[in-house]
PDB file of N, CA and C in Angstrom:
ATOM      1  N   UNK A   1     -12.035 -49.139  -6.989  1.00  0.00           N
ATOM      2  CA  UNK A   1     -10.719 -48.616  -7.264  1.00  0.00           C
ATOM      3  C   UNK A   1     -10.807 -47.105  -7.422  1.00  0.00           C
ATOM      4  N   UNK A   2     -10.400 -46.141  -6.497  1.00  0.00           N
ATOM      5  CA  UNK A   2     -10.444 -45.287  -7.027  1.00  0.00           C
ATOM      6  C   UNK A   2      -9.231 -44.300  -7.405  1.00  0.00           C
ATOM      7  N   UNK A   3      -9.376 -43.178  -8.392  1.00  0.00           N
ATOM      8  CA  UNK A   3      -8.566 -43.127  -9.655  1.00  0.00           C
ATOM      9  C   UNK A   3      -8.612 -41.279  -9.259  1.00  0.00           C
ATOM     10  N   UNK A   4      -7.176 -41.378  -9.272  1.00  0.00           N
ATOM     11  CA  UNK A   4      -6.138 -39.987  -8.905  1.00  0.00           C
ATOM     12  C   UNK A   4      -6.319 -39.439 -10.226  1.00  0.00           C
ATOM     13  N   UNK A   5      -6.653 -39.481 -11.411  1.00  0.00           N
ATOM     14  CA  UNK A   5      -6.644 -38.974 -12.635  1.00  0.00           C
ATOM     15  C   UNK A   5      -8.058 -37.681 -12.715  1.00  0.00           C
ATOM     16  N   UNK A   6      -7.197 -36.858 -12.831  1.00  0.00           N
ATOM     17  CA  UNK A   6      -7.914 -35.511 -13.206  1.00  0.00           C
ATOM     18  C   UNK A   6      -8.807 -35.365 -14.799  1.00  0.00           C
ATOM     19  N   UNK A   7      -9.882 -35.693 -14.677  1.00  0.00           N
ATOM     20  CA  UNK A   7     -10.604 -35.925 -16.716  1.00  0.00           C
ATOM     21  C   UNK A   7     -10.641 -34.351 -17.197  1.00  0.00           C
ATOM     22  N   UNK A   8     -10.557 -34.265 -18.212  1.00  0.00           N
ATOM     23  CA  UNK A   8     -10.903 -33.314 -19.426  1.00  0.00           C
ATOM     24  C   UNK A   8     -12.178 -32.711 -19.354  1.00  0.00           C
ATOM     25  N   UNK A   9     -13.250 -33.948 -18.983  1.00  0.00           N
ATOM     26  CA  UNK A   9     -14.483 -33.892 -19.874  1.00  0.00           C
ATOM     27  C   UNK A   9     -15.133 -34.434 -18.248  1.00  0.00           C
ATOM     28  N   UNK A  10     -16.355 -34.061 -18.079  1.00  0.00           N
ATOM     29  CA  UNK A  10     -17.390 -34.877 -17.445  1.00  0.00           C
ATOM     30  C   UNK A  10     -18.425 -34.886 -18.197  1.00  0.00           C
ATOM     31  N   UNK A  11     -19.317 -36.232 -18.468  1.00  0.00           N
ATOM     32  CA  UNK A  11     -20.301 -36.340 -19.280  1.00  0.00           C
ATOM     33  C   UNK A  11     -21.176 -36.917 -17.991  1.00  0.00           C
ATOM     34  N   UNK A  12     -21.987 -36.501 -18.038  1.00  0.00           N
ATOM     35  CA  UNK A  12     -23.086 -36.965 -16.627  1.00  0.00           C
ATOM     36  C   UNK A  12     -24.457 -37.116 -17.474  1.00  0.00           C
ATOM     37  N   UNK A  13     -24.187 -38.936 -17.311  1.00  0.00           N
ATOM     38  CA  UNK A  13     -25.427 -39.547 -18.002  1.00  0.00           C
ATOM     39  C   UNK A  13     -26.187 -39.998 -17.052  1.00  0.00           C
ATOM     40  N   UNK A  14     -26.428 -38.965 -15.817  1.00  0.00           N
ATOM     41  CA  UNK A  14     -27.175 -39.748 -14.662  1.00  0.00           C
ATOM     42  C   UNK A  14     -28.409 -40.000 -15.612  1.00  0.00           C
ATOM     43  N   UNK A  15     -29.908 -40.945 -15.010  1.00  0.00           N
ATOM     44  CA  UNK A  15     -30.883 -40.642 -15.485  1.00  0.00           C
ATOM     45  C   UNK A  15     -31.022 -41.361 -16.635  1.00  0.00           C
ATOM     46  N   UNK A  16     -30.253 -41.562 -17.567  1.00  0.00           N
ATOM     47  CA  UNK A  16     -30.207 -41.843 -18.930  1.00  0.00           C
ATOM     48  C   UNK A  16     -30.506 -43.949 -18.646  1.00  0.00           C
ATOM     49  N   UNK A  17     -31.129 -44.647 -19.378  1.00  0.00           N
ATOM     50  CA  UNK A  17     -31.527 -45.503 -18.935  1.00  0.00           C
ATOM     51  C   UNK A  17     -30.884 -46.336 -20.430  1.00  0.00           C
ATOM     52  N   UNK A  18     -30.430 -47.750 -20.073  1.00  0.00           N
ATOM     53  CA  UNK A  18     -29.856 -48.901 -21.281  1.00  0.00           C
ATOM     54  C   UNK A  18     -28.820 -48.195 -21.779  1.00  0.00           C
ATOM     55  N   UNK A  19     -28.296 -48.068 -23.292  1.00  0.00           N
ATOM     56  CA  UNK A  19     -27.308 -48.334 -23.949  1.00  0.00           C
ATOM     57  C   UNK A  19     -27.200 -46.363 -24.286  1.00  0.00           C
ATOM     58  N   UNK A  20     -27.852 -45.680 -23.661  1.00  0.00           N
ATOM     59  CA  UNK A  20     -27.919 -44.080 -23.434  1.00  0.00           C
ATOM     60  C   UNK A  20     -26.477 -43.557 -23.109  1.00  0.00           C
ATOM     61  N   UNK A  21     -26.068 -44.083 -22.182  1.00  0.00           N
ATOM     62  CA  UNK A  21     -24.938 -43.417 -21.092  1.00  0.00           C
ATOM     63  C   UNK A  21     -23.244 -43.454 -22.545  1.00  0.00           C
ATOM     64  N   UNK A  22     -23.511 -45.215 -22.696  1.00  0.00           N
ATOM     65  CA  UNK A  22     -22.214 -45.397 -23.344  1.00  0.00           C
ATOM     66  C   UNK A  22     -22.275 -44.308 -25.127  1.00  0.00           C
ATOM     67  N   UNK A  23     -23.740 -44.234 -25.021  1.00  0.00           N
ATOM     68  CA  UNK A  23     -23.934 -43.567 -26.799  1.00  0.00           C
ATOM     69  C   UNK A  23     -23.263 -42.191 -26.283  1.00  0.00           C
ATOM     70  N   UNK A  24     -23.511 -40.952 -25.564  1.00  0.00           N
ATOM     71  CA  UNK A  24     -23.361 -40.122 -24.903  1.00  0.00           C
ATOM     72  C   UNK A  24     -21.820 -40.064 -24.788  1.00  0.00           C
ATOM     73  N   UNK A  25     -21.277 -40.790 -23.923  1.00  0.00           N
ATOM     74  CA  UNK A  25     -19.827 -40.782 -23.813  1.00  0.00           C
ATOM     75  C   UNK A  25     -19.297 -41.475 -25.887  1.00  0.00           C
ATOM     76  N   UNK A  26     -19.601 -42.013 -26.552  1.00  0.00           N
ATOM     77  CA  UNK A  26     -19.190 -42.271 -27.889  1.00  0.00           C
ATOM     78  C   UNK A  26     -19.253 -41.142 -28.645  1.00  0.00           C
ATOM     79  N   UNK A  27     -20.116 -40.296 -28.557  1.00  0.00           N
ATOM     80  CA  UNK A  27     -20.526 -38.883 -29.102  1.00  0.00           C
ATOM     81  C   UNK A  27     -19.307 -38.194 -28.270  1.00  0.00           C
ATOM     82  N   UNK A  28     -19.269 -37.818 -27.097  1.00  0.00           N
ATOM     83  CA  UNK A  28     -18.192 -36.464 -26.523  1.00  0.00           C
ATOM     84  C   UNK A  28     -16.717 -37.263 -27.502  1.00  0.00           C
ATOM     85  N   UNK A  29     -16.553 -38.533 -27.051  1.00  0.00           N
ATOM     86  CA  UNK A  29     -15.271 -39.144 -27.126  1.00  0.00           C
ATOM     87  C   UNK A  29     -14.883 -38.413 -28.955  1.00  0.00           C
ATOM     88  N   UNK A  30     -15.646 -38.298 -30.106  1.00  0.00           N
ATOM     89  CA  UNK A  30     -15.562 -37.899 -31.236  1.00  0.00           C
ATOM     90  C   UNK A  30     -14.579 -36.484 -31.493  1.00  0.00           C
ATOM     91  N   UNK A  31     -14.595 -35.368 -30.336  1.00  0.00           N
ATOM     92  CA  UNK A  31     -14.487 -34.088 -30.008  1.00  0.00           C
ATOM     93  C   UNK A  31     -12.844 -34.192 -28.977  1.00  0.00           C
ATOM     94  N   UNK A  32     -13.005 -35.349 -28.402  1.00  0.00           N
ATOM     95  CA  UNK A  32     -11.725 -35.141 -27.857  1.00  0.00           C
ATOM     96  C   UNK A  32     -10.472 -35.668 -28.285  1.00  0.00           C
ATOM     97  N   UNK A  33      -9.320 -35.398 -27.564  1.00  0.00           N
ATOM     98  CA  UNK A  33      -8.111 -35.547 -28.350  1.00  0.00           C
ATOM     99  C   UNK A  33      -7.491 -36.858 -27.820  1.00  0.00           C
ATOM    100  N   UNK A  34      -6.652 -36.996 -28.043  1.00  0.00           N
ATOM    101  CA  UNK A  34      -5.227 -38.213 -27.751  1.00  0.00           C
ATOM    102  C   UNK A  34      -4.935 -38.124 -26.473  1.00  0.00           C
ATOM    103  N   UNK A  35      -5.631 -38.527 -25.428  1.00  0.00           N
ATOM    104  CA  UNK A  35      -4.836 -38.666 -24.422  1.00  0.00           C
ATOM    105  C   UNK A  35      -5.755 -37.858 -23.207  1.00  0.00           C
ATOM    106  N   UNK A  36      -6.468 -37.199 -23.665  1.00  0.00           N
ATOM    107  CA  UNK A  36      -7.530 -36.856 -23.221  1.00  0.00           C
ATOM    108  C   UNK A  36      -8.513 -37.436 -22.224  1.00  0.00           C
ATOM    109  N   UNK A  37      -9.062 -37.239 -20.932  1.00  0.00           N
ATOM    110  CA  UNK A  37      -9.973 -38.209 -20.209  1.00  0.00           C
ATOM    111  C   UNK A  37     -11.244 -37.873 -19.796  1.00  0.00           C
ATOM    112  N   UNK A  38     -12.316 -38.715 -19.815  1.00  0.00           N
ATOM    113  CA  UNK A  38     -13.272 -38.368 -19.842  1.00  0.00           C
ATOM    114  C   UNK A  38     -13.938 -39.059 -18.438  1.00  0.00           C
ATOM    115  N   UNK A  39     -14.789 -38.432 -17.439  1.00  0.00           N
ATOM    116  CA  UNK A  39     -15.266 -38.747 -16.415  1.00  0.00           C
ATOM    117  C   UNK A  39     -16.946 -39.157 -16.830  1.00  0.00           C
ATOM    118  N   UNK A  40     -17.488 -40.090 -17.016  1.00  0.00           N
ATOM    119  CA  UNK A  40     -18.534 -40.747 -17.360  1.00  0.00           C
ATOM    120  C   UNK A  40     -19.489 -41.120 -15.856  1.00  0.00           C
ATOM    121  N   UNK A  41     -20.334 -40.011 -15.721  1.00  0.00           N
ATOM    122  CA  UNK A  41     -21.135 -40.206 -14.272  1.00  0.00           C
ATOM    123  C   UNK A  41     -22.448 -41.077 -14.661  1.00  0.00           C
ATOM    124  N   UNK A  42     -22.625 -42.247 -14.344  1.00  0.00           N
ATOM    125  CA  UNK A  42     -24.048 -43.208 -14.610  1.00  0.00           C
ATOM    126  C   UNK A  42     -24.200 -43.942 -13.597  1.00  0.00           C
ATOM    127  N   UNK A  43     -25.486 -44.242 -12.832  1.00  0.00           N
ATOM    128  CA  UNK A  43     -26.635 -44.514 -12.440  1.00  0.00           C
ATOM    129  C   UNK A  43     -26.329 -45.897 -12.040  1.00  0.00           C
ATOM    130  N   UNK A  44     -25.793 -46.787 -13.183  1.00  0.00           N
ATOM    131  CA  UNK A  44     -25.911 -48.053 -12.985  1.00  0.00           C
ATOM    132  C   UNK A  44     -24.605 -48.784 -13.025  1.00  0.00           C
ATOM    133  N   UNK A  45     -24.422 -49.761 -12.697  1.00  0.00           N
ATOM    134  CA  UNK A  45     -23.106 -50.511 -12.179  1.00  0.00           C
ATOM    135  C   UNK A  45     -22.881 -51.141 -13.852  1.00  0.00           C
ATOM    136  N   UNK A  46     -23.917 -52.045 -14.790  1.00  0.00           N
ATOM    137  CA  UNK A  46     -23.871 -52.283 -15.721  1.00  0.00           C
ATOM    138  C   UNK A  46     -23.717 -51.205 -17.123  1.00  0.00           C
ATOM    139  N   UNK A  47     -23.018 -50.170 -16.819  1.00  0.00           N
ATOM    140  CA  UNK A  47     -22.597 -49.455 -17.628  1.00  0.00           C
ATOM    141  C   UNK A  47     -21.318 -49.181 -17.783  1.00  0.00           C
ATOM    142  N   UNK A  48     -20.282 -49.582 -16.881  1.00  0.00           N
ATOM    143  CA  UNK A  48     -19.481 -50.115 -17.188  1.00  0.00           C
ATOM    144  C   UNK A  48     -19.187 -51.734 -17.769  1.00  0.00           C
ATOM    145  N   UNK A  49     -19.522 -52.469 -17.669  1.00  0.00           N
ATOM    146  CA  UNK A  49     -19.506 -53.576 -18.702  1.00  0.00           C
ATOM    147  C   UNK A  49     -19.748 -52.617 -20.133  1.00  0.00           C
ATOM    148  N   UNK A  50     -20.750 -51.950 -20.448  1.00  0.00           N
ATOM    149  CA  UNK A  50     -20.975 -51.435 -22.120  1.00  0.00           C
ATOM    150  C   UNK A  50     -20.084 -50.725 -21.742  1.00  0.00           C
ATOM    151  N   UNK A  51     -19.184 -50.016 -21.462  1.00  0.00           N
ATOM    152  CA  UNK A  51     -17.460 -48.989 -21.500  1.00  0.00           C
ATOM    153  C   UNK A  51     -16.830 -49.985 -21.773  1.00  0.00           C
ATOM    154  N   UNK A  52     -16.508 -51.046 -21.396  1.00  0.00           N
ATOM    155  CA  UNK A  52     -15.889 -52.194 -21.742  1.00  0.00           C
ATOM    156  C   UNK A  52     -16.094 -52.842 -23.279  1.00  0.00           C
ATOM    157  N   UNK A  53     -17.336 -52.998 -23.575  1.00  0.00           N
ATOM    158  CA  UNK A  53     -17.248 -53.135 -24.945  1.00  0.00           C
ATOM    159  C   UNK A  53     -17.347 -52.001 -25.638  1.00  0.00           C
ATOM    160  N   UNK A  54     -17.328 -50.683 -25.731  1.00  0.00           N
ATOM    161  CA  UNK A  54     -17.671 -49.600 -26.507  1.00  0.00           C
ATOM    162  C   UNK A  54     -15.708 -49.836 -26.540  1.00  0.00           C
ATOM    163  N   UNK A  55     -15.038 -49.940 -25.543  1.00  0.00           N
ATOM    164  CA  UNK A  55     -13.606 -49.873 -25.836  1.00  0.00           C
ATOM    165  C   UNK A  55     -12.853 -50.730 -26.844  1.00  0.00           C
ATOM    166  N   UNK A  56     -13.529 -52.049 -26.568  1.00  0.00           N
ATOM    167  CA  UNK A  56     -12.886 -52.661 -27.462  1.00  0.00           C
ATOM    168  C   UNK A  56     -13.055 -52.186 -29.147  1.00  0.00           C
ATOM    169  N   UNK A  57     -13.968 -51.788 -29.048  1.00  0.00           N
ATOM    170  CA  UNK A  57     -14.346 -51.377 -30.657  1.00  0.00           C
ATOM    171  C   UNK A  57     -14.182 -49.955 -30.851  1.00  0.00           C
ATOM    172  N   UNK A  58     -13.394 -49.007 -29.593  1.00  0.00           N
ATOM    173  CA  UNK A  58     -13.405 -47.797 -30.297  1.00  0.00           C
ATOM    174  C   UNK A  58     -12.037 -47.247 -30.144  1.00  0.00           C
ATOM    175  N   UNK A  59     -11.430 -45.947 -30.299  1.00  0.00           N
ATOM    176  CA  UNK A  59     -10.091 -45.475 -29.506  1.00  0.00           C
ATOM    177  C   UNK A  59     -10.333 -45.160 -28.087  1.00  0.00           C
ATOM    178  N   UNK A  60     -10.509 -46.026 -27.456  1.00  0.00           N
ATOM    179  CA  UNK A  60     -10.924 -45.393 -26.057  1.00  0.00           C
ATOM    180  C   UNK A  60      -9.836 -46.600 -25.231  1.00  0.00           C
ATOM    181  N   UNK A  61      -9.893 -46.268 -23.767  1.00  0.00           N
ATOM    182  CA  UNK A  61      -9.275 -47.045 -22.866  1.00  0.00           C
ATOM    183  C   UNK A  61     -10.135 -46.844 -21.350  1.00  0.00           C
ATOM    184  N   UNK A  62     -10.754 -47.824 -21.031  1.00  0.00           N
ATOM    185  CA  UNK A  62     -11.371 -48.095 -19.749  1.00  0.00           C
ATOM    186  C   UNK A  62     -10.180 -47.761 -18.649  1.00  0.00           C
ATOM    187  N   UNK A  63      -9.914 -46.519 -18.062  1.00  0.00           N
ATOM    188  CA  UNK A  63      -8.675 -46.840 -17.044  1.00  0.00           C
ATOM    189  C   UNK A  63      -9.394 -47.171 -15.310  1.00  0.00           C
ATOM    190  N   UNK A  64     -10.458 -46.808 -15.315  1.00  0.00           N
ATOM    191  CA  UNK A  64     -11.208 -47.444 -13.746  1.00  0.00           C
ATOM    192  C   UNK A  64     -12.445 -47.032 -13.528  1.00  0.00           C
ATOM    193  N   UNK A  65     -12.684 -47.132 -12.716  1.00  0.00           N
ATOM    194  CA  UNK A  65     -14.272 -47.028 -12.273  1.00  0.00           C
ATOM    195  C   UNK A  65     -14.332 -47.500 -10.625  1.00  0.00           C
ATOM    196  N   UNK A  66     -15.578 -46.675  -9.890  1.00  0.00           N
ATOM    197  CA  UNK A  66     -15.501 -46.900  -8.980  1.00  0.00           C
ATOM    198  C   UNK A  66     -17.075 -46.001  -8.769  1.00  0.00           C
ATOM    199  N   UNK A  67     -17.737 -46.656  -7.515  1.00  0.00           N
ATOM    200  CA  UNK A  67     -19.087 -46.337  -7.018  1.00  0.00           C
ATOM    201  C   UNK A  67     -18.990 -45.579  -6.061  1.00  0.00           C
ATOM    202  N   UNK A  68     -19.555 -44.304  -6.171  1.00  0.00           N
ATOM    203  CA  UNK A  68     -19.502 -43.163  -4.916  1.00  0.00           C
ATOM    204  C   UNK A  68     -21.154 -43.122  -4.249  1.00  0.00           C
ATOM    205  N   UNK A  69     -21.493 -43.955  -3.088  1.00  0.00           N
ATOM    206  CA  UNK A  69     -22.995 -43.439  -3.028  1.00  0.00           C
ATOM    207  C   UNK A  69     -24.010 -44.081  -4.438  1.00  0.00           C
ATOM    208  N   UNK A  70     -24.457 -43.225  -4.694  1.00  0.00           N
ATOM    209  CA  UNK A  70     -25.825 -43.500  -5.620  1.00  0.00           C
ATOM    210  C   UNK A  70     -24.929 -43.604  -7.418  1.00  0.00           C
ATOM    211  N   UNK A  71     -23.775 -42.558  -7.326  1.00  0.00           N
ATOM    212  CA  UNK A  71     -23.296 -42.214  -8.743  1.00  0.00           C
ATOM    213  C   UNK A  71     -21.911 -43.599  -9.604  1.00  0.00           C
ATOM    214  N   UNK A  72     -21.870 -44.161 -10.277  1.00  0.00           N
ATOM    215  CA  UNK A  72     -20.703 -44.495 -10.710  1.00  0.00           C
ATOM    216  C   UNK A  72     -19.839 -43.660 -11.597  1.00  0.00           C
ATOM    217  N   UNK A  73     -18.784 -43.618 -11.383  1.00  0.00           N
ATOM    218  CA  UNK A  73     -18.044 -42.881 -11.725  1.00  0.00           C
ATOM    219  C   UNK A  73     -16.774 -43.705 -12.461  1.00  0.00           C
ATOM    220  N   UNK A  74     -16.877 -43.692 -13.953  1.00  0.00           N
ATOM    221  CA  UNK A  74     -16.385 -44.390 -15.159  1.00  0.00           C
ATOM    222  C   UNK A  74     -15.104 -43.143 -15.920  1.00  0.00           C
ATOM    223  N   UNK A  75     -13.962 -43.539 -15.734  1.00  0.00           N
ATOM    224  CA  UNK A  75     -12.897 -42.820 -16.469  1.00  0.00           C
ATOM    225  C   UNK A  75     -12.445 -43.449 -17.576  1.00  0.00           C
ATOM    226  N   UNK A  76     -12.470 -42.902 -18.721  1.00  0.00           N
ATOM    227  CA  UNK A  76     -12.087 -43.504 -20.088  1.00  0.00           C
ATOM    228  C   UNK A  76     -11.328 -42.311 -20.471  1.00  0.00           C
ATOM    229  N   UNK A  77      -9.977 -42.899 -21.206  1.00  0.00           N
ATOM    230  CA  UNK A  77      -9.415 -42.360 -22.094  1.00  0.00           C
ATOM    231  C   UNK A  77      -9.355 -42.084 -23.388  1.00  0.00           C
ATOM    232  N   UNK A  78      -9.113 -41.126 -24.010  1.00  0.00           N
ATOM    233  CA  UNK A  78      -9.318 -41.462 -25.776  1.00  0.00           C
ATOM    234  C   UNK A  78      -7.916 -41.900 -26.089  1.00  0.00           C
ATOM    235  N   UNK A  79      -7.590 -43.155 -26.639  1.00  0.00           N
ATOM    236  CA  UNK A  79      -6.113 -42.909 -27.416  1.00  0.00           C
ATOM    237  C   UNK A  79      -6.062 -43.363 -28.900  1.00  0.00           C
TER     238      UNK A  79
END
């Protein structure tokens, strides 16, 4: 799916290996505001599933994701 939404923030957790990427994006997400979006660049396809649960338990909103080549590319909102 890919997503016309312009982010705030890019956090590029290429590289970063397991539960790294979503800690990284939980840390920026602290700093940003209401409404705010954050572009989450990781490595692995299973890092969105952990965006998925980091959402349910935080102010955040999973709005899409989509695989470019080698990079996934994860948009979360803060609300």
């Amino acid at each position: 799916m890919k997503s016309d939404v312009t982010p705030d923030i890019t956090v590029d957790a290429r590289g970063m290996m397991g539960a790294l990427p979503v800690l990284q994006a939980s840390r920026e997400l602290k700093f940003m505001s209401s409404g705010e979006v954050m572009l989450l660049l990781a490595d692995s396809d299973s890092t969105v599933d952990d965006v998925r649960e980091l959402a349910e338990r935080c102010v955040c909103e999973l709005i899409s994701h989509e695989r470019d080549k080698e990079v996934v590319n994860i948009y979360i909102k803060k609300i």
